[in-house]
N, C-alpha and C. Protein backbone atom coordinates (compact mmCIF):
# COMPACT_ATOMS: atom_id res chain seq x y z
N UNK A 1 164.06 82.89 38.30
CA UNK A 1 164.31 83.96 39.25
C UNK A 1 163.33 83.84 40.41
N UNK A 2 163.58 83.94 41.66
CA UNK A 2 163.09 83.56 42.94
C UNK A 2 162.58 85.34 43.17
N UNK A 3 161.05 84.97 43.19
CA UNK A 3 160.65 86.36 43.81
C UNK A 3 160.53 86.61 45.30
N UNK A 4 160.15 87.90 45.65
CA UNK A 4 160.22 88.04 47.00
C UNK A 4 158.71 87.37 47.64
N UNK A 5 157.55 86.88 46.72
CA UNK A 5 156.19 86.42 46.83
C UNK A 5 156.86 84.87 47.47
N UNK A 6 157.69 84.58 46.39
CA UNK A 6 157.97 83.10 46.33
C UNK A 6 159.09 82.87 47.73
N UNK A 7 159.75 83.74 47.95
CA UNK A 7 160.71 84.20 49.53
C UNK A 7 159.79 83.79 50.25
N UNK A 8 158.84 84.80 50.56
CA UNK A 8 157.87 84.92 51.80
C UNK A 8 156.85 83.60 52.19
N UNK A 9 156.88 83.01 50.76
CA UNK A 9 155.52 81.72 51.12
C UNK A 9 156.45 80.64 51.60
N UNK A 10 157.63 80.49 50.92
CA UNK A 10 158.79 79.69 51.44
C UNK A 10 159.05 79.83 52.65
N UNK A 11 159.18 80.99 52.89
CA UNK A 11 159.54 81.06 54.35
C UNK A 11 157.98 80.54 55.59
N UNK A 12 157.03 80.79 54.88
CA UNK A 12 156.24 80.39 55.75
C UNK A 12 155.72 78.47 55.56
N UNK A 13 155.96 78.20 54.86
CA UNK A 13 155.56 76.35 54.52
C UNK A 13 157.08 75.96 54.75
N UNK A 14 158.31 76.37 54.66
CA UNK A 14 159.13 75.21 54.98
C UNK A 14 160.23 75.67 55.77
N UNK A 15 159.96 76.41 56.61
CA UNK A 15 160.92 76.70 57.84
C UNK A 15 162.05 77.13 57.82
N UNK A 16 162.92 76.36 58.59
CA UNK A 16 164.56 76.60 58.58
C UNK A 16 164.83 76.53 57.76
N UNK A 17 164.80 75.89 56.74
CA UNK A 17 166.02 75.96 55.29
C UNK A 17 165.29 77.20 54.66
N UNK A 18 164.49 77.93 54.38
CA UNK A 18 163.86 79.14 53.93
C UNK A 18 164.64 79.95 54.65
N UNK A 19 164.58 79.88 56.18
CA UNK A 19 164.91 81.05 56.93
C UNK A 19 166.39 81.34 56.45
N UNK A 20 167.45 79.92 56.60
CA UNK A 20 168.16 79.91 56.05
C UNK A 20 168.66 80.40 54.82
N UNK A 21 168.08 80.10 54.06
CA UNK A 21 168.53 80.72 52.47
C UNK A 21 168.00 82.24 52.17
N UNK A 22 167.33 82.91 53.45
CA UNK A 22 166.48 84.32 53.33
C UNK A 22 168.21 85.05 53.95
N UNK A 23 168.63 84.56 55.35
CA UNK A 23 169.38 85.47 55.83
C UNK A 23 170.50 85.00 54.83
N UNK A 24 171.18 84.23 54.33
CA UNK A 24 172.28 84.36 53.53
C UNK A 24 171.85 85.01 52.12
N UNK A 25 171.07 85.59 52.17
CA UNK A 25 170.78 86.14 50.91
C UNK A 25 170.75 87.80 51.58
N UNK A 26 170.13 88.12 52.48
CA UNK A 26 170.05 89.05 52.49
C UNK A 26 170.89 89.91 53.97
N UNK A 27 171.39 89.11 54.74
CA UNK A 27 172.44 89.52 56.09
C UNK A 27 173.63 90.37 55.50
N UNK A 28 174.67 90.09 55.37
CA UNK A 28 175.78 90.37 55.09
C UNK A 28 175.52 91.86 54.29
N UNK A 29 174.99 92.38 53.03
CA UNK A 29 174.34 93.60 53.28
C UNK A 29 173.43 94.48 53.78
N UNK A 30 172.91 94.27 54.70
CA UNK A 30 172.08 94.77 56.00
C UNK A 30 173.06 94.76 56.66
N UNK A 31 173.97 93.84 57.06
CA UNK A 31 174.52 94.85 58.19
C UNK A 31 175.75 95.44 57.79
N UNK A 32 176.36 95.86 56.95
CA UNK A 32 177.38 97.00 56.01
C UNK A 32 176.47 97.69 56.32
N UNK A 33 175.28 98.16 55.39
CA UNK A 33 174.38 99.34 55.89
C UNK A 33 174.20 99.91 56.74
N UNK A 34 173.80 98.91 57.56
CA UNK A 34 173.40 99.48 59.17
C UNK A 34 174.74 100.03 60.01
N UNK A 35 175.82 99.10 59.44
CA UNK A 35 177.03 99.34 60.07
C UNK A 35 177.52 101.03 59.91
N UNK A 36 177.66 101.14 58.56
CA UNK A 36 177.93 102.23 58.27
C UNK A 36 177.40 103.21 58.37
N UNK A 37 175.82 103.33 58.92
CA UNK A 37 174.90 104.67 59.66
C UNK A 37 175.84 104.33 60.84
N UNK A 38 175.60 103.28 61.49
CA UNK A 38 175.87 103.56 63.43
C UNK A 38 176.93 103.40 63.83
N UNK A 39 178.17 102.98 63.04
CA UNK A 39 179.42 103.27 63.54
C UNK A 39 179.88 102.05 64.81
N UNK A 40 179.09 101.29 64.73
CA UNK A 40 179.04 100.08 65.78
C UNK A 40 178.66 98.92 65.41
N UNK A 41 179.81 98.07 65.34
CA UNK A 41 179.51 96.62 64.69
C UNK A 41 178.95 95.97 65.47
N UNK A 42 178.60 96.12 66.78
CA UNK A 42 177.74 94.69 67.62
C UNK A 42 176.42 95.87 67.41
N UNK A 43 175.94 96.72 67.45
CA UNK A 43 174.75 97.69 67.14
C UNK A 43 174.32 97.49 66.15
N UNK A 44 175.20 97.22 64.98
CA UNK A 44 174.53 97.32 63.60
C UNK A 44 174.03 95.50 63.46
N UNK A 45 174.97 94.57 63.98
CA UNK A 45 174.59 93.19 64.37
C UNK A 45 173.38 93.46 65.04
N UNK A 46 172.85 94.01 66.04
CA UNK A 46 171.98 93.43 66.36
C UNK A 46 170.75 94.21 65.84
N UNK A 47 170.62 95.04 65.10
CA UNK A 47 169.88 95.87 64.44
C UNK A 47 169.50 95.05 63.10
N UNK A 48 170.68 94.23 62.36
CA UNK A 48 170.29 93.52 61.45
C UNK A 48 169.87 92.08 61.76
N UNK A 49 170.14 91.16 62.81
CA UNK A 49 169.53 90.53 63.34
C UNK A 49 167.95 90.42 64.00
N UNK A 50 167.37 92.15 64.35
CA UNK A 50 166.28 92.14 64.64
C UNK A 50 165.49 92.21 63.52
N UNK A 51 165.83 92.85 62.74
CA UNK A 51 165.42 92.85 60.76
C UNK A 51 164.80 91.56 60.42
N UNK A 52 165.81 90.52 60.56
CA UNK A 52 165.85 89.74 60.08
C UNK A 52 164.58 88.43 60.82
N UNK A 53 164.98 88.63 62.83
CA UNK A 53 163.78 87.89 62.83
C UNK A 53 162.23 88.50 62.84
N UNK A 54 162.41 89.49 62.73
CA UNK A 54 161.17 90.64 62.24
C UNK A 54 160.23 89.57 60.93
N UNK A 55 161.46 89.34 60.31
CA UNK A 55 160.91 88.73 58.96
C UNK A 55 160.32 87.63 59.27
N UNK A 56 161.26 86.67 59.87
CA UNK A 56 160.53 85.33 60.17
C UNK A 56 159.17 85.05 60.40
N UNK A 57 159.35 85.82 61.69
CA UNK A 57 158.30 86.37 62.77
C UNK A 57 156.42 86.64 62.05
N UNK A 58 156.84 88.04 61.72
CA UNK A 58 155.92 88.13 61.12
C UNK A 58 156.14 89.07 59.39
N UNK A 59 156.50 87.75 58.33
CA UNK A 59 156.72 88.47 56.77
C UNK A 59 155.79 89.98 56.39
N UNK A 60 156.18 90.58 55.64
CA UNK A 60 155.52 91.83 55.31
C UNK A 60 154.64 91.46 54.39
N UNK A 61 153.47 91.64 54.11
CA UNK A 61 152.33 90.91 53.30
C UNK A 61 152.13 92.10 51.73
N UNK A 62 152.68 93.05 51.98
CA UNK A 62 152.67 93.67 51.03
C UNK A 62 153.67 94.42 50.25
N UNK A 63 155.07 93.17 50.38
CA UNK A 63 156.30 93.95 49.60
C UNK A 63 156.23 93.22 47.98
N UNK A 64 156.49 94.25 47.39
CA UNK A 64 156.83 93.89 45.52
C UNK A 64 158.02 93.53 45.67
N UNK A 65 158.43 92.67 44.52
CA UNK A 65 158.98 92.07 44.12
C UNK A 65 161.02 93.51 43.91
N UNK A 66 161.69 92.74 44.55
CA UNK A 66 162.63 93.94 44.53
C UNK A 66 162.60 94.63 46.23
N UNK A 67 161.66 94.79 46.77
CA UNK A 67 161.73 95.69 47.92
C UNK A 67 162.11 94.59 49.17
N UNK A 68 162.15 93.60 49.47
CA UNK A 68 162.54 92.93 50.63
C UNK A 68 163.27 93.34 51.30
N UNK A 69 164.86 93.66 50.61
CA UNK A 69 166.13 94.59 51.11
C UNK A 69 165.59 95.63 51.59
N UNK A 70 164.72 96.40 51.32
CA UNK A 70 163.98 97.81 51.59
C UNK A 70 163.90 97.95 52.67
N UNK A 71 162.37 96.66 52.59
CA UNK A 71 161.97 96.80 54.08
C UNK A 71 162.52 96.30 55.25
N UNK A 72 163.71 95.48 54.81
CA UNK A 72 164.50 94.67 56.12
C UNK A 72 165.61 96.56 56.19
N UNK A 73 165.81 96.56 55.68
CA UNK A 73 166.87 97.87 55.55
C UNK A 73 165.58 98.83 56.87
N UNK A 74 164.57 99.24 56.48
CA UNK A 74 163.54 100.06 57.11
C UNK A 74 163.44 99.53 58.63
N UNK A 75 163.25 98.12 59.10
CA UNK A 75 163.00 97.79 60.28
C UNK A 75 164.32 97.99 60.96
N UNK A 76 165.53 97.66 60.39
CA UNK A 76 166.86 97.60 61.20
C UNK A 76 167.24 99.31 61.59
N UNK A 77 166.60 99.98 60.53
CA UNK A 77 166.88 101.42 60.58
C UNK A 77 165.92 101.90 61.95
N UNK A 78 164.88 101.56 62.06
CA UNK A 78 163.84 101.50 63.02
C UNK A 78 164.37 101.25 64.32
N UNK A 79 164.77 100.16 64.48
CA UNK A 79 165.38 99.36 65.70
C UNK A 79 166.22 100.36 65.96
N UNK A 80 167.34 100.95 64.76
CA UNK A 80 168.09 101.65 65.75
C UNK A 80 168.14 102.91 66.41
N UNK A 81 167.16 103.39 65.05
CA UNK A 81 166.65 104.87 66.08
C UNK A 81 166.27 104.34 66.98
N UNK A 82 165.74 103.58 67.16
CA UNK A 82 165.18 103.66 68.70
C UNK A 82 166.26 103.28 69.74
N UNK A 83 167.10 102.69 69.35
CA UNK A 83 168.29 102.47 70.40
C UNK A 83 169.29 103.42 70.86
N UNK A 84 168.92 104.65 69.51
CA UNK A 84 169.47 105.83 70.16
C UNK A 84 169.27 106.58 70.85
N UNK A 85 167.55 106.74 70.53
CA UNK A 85 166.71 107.70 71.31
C UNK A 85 167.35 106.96 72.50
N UNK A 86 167.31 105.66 73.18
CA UNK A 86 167.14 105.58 74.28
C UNK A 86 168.69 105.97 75.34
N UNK A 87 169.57 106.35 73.92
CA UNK A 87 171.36 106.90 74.10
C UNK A 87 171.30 108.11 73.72
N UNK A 88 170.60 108.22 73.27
CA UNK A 88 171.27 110.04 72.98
C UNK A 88 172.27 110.92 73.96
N UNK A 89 171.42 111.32 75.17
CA UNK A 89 171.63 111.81 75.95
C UNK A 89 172.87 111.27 76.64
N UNK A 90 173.47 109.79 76.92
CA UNK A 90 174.65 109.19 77.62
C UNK A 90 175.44 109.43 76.37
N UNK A 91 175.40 108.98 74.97
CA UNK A 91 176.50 109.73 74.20
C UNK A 91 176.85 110.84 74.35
N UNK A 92 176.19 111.90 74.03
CA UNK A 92 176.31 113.48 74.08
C UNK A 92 176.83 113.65 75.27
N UNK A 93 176.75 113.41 76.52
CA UNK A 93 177.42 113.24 77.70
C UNK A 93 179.09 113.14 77.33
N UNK A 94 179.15 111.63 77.02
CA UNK A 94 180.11 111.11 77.02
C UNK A 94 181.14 111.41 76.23
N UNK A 95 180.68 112.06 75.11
CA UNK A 95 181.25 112.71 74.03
C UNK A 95 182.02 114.03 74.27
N UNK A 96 181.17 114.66 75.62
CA UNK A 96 181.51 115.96 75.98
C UNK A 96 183.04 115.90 76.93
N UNK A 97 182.54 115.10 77.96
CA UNK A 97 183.70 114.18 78.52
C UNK A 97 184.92 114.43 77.90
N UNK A 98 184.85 113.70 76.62
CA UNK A 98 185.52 112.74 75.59
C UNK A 98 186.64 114.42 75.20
N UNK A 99 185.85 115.39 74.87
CA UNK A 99 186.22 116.42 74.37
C UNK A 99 187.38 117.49 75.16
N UNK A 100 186.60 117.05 76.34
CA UNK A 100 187.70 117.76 77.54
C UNK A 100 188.82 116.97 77.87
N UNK A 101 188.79 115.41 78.00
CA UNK A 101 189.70 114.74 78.24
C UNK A 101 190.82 114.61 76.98
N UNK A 102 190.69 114.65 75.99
CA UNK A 102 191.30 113.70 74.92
C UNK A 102 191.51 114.73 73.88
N UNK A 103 191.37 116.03 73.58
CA UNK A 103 191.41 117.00 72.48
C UNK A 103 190.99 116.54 70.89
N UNK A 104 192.09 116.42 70.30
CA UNK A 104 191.41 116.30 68.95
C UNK A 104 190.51 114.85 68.71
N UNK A 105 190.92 113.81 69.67
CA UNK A 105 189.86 112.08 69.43
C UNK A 105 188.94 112.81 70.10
N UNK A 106 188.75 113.49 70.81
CA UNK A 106 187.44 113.61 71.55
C UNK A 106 186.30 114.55 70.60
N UNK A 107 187.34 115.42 70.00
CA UNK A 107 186.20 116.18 68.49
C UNK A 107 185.75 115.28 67.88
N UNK A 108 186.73 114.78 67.29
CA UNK A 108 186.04 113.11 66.81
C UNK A 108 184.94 112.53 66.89
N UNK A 109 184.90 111.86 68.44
CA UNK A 109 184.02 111.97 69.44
C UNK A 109 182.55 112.55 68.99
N UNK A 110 182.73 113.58 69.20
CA UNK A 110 181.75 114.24 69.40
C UNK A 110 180.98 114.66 67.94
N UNK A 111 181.82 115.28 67.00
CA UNK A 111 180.88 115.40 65.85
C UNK A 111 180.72 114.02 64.90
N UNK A 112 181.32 113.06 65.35
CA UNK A 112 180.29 111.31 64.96
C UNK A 112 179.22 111.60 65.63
N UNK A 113 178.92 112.07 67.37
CA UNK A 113 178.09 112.05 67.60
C UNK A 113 176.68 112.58 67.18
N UNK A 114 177.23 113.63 67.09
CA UNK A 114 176.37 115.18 66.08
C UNK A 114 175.74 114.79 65.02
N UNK A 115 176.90 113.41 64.26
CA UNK A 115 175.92 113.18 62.95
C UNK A 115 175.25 112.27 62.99
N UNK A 116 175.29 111.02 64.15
CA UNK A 116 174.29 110.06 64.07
C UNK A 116 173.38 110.61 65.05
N UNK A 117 173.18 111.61 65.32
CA UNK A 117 172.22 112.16 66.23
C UNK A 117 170.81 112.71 64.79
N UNK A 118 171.78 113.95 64.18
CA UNK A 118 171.51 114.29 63.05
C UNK A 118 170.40 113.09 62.37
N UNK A 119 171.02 112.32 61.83
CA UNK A 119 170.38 111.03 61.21
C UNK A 119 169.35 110.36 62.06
N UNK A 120 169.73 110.20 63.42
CA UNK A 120 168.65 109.65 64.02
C UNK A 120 166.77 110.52 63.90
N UNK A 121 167.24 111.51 63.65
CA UNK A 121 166.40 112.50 63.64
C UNK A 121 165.52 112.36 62.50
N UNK A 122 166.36 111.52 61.47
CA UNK A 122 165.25 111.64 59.85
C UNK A 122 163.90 110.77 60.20
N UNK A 123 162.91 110.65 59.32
CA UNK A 123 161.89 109.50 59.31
C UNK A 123 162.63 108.35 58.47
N UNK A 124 162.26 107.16 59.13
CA UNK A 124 162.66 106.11 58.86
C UNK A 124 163.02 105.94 57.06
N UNK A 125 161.62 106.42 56.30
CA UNK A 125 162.00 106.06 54.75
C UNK A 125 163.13 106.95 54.74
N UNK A 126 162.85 108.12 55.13
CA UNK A 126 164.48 109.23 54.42
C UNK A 126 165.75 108.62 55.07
N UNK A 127 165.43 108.20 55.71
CA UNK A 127 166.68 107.34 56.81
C UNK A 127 167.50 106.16 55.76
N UNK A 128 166.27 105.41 55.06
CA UNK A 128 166.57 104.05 54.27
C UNK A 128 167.73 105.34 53.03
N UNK A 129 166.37 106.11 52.61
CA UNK A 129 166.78 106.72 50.99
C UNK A 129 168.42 106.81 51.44
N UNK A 130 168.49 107.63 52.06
CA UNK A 130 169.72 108.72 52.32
C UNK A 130 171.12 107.06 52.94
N UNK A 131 170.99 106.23 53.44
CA UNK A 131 171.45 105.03 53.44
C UNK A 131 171.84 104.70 52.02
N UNK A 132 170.87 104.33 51.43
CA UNK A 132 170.80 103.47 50.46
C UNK A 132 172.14 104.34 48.67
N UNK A 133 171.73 105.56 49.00
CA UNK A 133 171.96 106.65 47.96
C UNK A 133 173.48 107.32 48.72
N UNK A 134 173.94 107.74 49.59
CA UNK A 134 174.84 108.26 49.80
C UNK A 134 176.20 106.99 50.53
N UNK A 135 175.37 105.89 51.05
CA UNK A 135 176.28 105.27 51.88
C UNK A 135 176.25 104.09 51.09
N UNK A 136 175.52 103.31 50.26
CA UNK A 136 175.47 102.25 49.61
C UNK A 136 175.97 102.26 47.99
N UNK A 137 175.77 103.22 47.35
CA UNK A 137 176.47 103.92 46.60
C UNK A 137 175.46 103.64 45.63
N UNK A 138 174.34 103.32 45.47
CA UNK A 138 172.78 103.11 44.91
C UNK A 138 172.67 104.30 44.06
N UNK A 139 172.15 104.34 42.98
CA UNK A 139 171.71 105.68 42.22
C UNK A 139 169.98 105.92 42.69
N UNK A 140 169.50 106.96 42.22
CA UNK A 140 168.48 107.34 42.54
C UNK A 140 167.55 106.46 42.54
N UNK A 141 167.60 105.65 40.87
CA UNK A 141 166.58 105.00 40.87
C UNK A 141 166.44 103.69 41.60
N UNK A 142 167.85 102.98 41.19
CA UNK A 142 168.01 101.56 42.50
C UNK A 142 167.27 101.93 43.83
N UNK A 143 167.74 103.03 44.01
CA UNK A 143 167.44 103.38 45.76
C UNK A 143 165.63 103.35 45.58
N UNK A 144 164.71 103.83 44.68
CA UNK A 144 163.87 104.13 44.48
C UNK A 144 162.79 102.97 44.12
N UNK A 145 163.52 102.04 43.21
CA UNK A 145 163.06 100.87 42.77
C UNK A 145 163.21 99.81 44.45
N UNK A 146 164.58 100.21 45.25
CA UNK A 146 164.37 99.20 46.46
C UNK A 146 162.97 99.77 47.34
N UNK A 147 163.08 101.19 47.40
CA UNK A 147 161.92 101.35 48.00
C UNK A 147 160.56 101.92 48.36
N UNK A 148 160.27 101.37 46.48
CA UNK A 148 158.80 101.43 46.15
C UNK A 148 158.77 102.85 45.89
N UNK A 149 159.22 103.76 45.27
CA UNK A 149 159.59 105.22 45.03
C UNK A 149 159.57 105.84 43.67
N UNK A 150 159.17 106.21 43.49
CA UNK A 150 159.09 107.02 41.75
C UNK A 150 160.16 107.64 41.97
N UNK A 151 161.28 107.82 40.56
CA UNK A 151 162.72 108.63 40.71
C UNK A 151 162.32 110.25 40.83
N UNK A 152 160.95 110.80 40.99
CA UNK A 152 160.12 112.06 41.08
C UNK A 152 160.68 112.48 43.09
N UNK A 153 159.93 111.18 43.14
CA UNK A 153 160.05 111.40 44.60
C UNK A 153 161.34 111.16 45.38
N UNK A 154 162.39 110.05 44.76
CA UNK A 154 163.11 110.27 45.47
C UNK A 154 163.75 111.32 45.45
N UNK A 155 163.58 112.31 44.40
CA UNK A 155 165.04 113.40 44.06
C UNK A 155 163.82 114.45 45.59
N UNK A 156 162.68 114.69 45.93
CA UNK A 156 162.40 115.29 46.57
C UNK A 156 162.59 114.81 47.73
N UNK A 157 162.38 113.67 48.38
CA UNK A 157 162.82 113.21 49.84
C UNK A 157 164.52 113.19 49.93
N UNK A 158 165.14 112.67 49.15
CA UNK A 158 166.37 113.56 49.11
C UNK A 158 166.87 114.66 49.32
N UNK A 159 166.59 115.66 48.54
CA UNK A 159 166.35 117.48 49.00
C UNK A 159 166.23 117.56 50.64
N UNK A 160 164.92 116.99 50.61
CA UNK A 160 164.43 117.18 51.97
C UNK A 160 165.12 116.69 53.10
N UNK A 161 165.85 115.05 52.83
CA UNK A 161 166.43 114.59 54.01
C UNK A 161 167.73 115.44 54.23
N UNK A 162 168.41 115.70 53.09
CA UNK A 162 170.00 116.63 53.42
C UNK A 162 169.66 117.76 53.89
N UNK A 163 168.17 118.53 53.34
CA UNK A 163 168.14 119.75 54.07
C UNK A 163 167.93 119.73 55.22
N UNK A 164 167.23 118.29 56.28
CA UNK A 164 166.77 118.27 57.31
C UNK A 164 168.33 118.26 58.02
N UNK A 165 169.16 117.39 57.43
CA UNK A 165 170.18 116.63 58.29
C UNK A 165 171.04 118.13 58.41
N UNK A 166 171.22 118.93 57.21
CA UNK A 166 171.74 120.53 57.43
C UNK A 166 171.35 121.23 58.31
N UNK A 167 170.18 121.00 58.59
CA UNK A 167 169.67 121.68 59.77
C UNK A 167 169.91 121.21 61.57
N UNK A 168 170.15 119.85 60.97
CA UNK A 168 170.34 119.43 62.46
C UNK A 168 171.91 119.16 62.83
N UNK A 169 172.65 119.57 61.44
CA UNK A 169 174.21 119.45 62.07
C UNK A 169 174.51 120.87 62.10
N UNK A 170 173.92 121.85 61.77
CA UNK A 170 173.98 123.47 62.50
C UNK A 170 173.56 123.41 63.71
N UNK A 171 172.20 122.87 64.00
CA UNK A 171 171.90 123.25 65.62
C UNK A 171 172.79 122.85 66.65
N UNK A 172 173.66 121.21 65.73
CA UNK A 172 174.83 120.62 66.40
C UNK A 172 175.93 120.88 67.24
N UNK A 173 176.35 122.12 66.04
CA UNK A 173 177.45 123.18 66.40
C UNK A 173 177.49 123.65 67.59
């Protein structure tokens, strides 16, 4: 069994064929994930593409064995909040638009918007959990074991992320 120790040193002593055998191991679910928070397949592409040369770039020096997916899941989640923050405001716009022009696609529209706004809003780990557990179909502990989590804590950052995201698809309204 190939650990994530034995991933990372690989990837740093023998190059392309490492890099190689890292993203076909781990691409194709990173970006389902990512896909399925942002609702945008060239967004979630390039969100899992930045993940990925994140890794190359510079490896994480302190992931256990099991968490790699985690933390590539954590940086792509990263990347894209931030690509929203820098949209928020032209969606919500556009959405509003969307609402006056187009009736019921434009509700549509708009409360997708509401909820990846919502989500953009979590901290990155509750971002992964709430990914990993509601959209990946992960049980507590998988989700917990990907990322470094006692099943204690995830049932509480859980609580916490749905109560946050409840709160921010009321203010939505």
């Amino acid at each position: 069994m190939v650990t994530v120790d034995d991933e990372i040193l690989d990837l740093r002593c023998r190059g392309p064929e490492a890099v190689e055998r890292l993203v076909g191991r781990h691409a194709e679910r990173l970006y389902a994930a990512v896909h399925r928070i942002s609702g945008d397949p060239e967004l979630a592409l390039d969100a899992a593409q930045e993940a990925l040369l994140r890794l190359v770039a510079r490896p994480p020096r302190d992931t256990a064995d099991g968490q790699l997916y985690g933390w590539l899941l954590a940086v792509a989640l990263n990347w894209l909040r931030s690509q929203w923050r820098a949209r928020r405001r032209r969606v919500a716009r556009e959405a509003a638009i969307a609402v006056a022009r187009r009736g019921p696609d434009g509700a549509t529209a708009l409360r997708n918007a509401i909820v990846r706004e919502a989500l953009a809003a979590l901290d990155d780990r509750d971002l992964a959990l709430v990914t990993l557990v509601r959209l990946d179909g992960q049980s507590y502990a998988e989700a917990g074991a990907l990322l470094g989590l006692t099943l204690d804590q995830v049932k509480k950052r859980m609580g916490r992320a749905l109560a946050e995201l409840a709160r921010h698809l009321e203010d939505g309204r």
